[in-house]
Protein backbone atom coordinates (compact mmCIF):
# COMPACT_ATOMS: atom_id res chain seq x y z
CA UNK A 1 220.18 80.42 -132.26
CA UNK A 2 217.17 80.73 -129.22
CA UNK A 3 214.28 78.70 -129.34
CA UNK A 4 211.39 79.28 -131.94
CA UNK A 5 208.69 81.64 -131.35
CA UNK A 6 205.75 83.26 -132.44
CA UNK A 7 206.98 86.04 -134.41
CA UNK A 8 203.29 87.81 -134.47
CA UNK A 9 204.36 88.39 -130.53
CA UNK A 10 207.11 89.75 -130.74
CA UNK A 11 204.88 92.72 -132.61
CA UNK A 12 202.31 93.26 -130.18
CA UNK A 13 202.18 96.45 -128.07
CA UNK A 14 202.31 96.06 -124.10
CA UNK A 15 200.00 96.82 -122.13
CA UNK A 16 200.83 99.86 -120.34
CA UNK A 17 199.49 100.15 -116.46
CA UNK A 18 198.93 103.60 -115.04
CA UNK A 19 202.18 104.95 -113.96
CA UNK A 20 202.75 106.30 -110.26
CA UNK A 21 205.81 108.42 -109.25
CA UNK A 22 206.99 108.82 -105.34
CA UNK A 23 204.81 111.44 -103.33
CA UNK A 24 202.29 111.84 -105.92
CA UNK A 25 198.57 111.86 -107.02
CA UNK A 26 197.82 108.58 -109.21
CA UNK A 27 195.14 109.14 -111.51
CA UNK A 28 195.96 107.09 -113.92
CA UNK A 29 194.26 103.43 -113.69
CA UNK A 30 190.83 104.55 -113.42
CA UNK A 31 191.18 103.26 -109.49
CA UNK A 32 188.25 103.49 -107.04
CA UNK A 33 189.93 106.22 -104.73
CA UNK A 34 188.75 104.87 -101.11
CA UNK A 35 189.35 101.35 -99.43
CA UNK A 36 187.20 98.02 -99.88
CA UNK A 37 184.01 98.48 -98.74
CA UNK A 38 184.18 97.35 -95.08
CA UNK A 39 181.77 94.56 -95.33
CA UNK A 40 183.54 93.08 -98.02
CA UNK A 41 187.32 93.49 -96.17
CA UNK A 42 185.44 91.59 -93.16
CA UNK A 43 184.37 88.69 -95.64
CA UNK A 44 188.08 88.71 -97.10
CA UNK A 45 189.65 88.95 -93.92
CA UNK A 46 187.94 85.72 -92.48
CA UNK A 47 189.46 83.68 -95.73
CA UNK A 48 192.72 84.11 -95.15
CA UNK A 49 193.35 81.20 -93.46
CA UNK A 50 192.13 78.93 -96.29
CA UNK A 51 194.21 80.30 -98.97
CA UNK A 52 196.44 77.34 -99.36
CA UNK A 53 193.88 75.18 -101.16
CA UNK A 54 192.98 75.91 -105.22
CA UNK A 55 189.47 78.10 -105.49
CA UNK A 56 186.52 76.52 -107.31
CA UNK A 57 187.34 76.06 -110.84
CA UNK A 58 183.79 76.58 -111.73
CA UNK A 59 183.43 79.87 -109.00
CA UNK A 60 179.43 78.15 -108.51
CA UNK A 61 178.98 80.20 -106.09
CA UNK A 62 179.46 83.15 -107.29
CA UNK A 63 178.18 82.33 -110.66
CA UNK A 64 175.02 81.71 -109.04
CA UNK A 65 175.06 85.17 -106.81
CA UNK A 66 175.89 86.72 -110.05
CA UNK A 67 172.73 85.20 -112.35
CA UNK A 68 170.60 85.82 -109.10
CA UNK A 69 171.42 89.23 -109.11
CA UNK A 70 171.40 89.94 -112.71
CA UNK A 71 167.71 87.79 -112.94
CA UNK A 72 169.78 85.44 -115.43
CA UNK A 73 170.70 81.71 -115.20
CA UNK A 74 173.94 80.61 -114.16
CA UNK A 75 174.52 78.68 -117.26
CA UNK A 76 174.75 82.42 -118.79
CA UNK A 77 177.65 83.58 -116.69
CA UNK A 78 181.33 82.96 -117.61
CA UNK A 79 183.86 84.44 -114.78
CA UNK A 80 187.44 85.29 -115.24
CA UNK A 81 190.53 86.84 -113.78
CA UNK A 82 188.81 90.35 -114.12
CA UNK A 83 187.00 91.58 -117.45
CA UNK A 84 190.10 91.58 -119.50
CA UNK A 85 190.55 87.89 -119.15
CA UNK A 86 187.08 87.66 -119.86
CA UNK A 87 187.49 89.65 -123.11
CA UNK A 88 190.23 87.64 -124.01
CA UNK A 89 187.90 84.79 -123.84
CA UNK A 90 185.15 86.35 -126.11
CA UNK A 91 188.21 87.34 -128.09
CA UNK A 92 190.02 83.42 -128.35
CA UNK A 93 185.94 81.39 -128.47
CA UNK A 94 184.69 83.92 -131.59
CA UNK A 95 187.86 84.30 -133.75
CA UNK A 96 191.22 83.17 -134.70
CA UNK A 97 193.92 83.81 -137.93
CA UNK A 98 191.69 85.40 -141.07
CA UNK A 99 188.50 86.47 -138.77
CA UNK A 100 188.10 90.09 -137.94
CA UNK A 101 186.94 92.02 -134.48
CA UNK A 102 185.64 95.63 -134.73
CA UNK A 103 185.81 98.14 -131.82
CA UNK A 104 185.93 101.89 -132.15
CA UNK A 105 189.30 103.58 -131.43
CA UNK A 106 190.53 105.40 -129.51
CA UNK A 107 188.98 103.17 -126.68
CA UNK A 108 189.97 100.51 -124.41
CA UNK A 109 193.64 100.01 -125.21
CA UNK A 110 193.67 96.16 -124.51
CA UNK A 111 191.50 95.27 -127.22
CA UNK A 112 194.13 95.66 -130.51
CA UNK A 113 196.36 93.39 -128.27
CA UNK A 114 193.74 90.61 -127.21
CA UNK A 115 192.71 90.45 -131.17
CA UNK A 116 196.60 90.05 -132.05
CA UNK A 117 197.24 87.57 -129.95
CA UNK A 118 194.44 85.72 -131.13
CA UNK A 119 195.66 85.64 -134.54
CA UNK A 120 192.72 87.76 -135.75
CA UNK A 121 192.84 90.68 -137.42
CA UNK A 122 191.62 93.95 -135.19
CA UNK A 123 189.74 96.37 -137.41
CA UNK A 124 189.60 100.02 -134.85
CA UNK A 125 186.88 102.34 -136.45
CA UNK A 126 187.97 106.28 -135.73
CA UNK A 127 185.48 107.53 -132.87
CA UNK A 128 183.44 110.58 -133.81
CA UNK A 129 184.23 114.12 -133.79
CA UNK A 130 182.20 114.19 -130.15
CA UNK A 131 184.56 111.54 -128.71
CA UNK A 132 181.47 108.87 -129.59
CA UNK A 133 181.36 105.41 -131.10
CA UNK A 134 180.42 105.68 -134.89
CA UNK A 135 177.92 103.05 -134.74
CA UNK A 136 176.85 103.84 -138.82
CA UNK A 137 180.67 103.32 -139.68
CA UNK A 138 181.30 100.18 -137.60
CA UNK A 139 178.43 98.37 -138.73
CA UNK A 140 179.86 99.54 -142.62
CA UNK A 141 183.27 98.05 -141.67
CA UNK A 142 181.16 94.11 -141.05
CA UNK A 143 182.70 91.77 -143.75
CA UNK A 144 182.14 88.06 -144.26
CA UNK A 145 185.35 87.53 -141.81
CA UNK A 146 183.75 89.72 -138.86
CA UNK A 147 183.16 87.10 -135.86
CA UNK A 148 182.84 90.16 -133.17
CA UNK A 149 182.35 93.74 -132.06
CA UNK A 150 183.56 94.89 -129.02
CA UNK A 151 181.38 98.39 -127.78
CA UNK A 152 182.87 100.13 -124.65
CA UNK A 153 180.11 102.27 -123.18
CA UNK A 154 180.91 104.04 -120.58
CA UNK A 155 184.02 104.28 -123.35
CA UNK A 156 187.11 104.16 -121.87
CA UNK A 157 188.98 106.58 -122.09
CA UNK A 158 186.53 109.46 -123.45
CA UNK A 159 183.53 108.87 -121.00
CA UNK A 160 180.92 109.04 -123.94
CA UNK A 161 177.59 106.03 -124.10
CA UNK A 162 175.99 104.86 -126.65
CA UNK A 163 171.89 105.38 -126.59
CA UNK A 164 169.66 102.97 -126.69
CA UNK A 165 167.82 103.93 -130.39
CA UNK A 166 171.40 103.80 -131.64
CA UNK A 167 172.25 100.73 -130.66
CA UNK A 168 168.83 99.08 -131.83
CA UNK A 169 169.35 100.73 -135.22
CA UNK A 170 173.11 99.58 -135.17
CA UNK A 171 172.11 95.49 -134.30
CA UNK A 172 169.00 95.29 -136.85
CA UNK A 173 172.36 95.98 -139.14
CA UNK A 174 174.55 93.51 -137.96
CA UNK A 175 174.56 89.74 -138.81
CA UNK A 176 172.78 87.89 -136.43
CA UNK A 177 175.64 85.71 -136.66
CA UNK A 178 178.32 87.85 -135.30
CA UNK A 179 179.13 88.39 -131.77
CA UNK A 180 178.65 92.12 -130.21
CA UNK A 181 179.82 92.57 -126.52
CA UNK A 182 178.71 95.60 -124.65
CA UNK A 183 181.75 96.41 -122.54
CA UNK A 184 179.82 97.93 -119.04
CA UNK A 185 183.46 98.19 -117.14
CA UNK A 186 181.97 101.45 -115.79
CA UNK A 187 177.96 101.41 -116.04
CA UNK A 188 177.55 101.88 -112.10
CA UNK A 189 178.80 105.75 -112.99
CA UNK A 190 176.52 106.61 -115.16
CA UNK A 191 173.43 108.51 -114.74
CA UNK A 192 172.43 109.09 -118.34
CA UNK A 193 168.77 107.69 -118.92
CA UNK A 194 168.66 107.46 -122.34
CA UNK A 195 172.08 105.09 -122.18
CA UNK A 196 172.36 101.74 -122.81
CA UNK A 197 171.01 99.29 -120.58
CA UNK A 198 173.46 95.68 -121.92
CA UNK A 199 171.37 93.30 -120.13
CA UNK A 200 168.18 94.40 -121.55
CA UNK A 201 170.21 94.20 -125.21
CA UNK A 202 170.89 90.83 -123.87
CA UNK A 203 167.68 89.45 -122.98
CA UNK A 204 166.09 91.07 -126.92
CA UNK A 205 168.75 89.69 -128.90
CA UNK A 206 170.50 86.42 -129.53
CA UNK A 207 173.92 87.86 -130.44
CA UNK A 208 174.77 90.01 -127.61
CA UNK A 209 176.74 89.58 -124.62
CA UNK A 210 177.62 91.39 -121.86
CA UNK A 211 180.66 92.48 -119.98
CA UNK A 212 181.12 93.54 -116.01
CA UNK A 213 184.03 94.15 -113.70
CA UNK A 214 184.77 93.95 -109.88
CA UNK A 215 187.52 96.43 -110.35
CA UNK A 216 186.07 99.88 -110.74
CA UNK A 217 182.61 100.63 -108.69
CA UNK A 218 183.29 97.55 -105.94
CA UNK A 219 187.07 98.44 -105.94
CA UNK A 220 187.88 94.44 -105.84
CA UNK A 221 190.83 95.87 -108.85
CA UNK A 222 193.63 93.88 -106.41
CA UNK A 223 191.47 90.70 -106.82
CA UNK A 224 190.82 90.34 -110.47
CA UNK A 225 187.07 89.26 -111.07
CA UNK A 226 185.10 89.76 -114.06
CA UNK A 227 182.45 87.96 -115.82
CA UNK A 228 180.27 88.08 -119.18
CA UNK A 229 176.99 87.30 -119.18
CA UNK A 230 176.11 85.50 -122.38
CA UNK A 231 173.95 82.48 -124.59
CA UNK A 232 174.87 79.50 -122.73
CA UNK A 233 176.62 78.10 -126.29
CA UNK A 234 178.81 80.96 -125.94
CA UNK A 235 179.32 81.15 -122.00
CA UNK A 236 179.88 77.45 -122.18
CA UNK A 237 183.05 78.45 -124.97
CA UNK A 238 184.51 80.89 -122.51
CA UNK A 239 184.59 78.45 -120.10
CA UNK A 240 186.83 76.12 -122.11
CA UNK A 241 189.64 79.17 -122.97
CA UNK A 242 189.69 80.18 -119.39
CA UNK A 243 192.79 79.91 -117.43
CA UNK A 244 191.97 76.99 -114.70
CA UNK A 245 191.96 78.61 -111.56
CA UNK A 246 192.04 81.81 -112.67
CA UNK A 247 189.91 83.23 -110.17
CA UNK A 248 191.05 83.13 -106.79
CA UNK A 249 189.14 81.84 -103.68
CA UNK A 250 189.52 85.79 -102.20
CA UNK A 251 188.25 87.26 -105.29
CA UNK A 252 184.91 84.88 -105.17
CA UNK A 253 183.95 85.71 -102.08
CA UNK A 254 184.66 89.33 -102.16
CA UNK A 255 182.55 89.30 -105.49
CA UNK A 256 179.30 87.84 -103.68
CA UNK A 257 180.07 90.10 -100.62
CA UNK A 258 180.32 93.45 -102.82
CA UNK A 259 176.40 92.00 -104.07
CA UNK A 260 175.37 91.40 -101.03
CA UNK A 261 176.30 95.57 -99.88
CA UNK A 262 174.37 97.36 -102.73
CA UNK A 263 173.68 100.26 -100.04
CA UNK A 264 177.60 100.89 -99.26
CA UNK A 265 178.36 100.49 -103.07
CA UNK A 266 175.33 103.22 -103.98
CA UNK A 267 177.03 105.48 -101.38
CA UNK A 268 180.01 105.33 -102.97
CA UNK A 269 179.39 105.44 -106.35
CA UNK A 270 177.63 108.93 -105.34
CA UNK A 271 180.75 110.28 -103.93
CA UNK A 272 182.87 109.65 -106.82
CA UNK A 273 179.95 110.54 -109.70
CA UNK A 274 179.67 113.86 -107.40
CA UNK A 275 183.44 114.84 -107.86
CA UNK A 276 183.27 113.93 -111.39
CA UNK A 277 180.70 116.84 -111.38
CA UNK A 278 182.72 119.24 -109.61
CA UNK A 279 186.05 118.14 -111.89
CA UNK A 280 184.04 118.74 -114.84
CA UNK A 281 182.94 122.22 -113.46
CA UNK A 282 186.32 123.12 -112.62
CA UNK A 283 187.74 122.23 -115.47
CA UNK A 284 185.26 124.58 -117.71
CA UNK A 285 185.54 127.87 -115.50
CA UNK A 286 189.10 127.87 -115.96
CA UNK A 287 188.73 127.33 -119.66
CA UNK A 288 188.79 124.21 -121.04
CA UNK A 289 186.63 122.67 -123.26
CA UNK A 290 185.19 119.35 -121.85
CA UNK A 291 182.51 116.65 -123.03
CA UNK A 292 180.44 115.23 -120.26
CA UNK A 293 181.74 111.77 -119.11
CA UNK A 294 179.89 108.38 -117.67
CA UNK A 295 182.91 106.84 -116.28
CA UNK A 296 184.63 107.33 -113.38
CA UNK A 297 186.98 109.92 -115.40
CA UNK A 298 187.65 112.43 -117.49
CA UNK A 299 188.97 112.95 -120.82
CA UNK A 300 191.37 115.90 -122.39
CA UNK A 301 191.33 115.67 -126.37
CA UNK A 302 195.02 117.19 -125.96
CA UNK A 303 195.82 116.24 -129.17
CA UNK A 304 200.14 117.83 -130.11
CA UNK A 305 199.49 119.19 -126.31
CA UNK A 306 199.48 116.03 -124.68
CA UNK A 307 203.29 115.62 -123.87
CA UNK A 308 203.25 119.33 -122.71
CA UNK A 309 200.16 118.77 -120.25
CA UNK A 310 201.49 115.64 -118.98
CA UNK A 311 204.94 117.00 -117.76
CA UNK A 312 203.12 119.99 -116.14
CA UNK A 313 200.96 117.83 -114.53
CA UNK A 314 204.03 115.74 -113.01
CA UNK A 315 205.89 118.31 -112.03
CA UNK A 316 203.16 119.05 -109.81
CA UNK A 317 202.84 115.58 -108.51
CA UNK A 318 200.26 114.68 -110.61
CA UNK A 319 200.08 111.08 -112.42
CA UNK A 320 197.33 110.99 -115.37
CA UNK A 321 196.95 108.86 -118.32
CA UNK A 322 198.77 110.39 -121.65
CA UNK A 323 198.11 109.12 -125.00
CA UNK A 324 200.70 110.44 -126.37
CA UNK A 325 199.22 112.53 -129.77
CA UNK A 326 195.46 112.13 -128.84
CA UNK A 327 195.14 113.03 -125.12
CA UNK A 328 194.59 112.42 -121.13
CA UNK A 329 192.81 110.32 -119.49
CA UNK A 330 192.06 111.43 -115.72
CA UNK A 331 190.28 109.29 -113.14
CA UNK A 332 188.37 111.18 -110.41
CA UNK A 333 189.94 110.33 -107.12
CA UNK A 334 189.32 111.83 -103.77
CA UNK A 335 188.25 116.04 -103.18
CA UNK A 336 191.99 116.14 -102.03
CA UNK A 337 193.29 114.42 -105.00
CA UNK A 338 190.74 116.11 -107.59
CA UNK A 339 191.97 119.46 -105.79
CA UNK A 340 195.75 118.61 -106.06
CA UNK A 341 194.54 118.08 -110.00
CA UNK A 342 193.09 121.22 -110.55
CA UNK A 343 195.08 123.37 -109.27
CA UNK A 344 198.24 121.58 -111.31
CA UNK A 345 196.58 122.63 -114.31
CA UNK A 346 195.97 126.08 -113.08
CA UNK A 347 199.07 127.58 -114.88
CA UNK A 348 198.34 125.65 -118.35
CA UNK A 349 196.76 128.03 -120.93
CA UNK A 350 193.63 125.97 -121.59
CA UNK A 351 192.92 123.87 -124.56
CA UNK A 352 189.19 125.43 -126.12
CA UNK A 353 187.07 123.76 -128.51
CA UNK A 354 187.62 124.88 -132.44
């Protein structure tokens, strides 16, 4: 007989991390394609020698950098181990066994696992017919047991935002008591004006928070840094679920470097937003029927096609992200790796819009 367990974990899904294979193109993780910006790999570099002691629990400083930059005070700022751990913490402060969390589905594939392991009960409202959050369904699925929404915009994986008169429309029905967290993992990719701006959803209302990463635009993914910026109460409650020490010494000060080199991160983000163009392009003169994406990827509603796609792409050394049944899920690397891409799917008959 082994020792007792949860049996509610032994039923949760893992977490599956974009695969690689030998010799091939990964585009699978959603991975800023180029190395750490270089002012930020100086910063790191001259840390190394410190590593042996335990970071700031608190991560002041970069708290502060962050609520400087942001025009927000630090007591507003909760960091974490990357904005996974950070959701887990807006997941484990807002709701536990017989509560509820909303997000629409399909989108970031964490969330069903974070509100499992909480106990709660995850409650994933179908996405639209135009790969878009159903904002008029989710706020129809609110019960007395709701405690928080989780909206991805960018969304992860289809690319699709939310607008602005949506959202307002969408809060004025939602309890002012119940938690929604706009999900920005991507926002420095998009260039859609009438999208959602969180922070500005933030300042106007009482019961939203906001969620950032490190990982995707800076390309500090190897570090792990995250933080949400929310109403002190509920900052203050993240606090008390995080790990201690969950945020490395390296990670802080890479975070307040990557601040401190808006001009390097602009000229990056350019690159990769141009290639997204140019992927997009591609992908429609040879046939295939594409939505416009935010993110720093692309999304193929593949649906029974999705095994078939995958294994062509492979077999031409090229790694993306299959759901099986629903689709892939292609981050926009380098013009050598978006090439390598296209031209992989060159010999697939195209899938075209009904």
């Amino acid at each position: 007989m082994g020792v007792k367990q949860r049996a509610a974990v032994e039923q949760l899904p893992l977490y599956v991390q974009g695969k690689s294979i030998p010799n091939a193109v990964k585009l699978s993780s959603n991975e800023n394609p180029y190395p750490p910006l270089e002012s930020v790999a100086r910063v790191v570099g001259e840390q190394l020698g410190s590593f042996h002691f335990y970071p700031d629990m608190s991560a002041a400083a970069v708290v502060n950098r962050i609520a400087e930059h942001l025009g927000v005070r630090p007591a507003e700022v909760a960091v974490g181990a990357g904005s996974v751990e950070v959701a887990a913490q807006l997941v484990n402060a807002s709701a536990s066994e017989g509560d509820e969390v909303i997000f629409a589905w399909r989108s970031f594939e964490a969330y069903p696992i974070l509100v499992q392991i909480s106990g709660a009960t995850a409650v994933g409202v179908p996405l639209t017919a135009d790969e878009r959050h159903d904002l008029p369904a989710m706020a129809a699925a609110v019960t007395d047991r709701t405690r928080l929404i989780l909206l991805c915009t960018p969304n992860n994986p289809t690319g699709a935002v939310i607008r602005r008169d949506e959202l307002e429309r969408f809060l004025a029905d939602v309890p002012k008591d119940v938690l929604v967290v706009i999900d920005e993992a991507y926002t420095q990719f998009g260039d859609d004006p009438d999208a959602v701006d969180g922070l500005d959803f933030f300042r106007r209302h009482e019961n939203v928070a906001v969620l950032h990463t490190f990982s995707k635009a800076y390309g500090l993914a190897g570090l792990r840094i995250g933080y949400a910026v929310a109403r002190e109460p509920v900052a203050a409650n993240l606090r008390r679920v995080a790990v201690p020490f969950g945020v490395s010494a390296l990670a802080q000060a890479a975070a307040i470097a990557s601040l401190d080199a808006q001009e390097e991160l602009d000229a990056r983000v350019r690159l990769v937003v141009a290639e997204r163009g140019r992927v997009l392009a591609g992908l429609r003169e040879a046939g295939w029927s594409v939505l416009d994406s935010q993110g720093n990827f692309v999304w193929l509603r593949a649906g029974e096609r999705t095994g078939e796609i995958d294994a062509a792409l492979r077999e031409h050394g090229v790694v993306a992200r299959a759901f099986m049944g629903e689709g892939l899920r292609v981050t926009i690397g380098s013009p050598e790796m978006n090439d390598r891409f296209l031209a992989a799917l060159a010999g697939v008959p195209p899938i075209v819009a009904a």
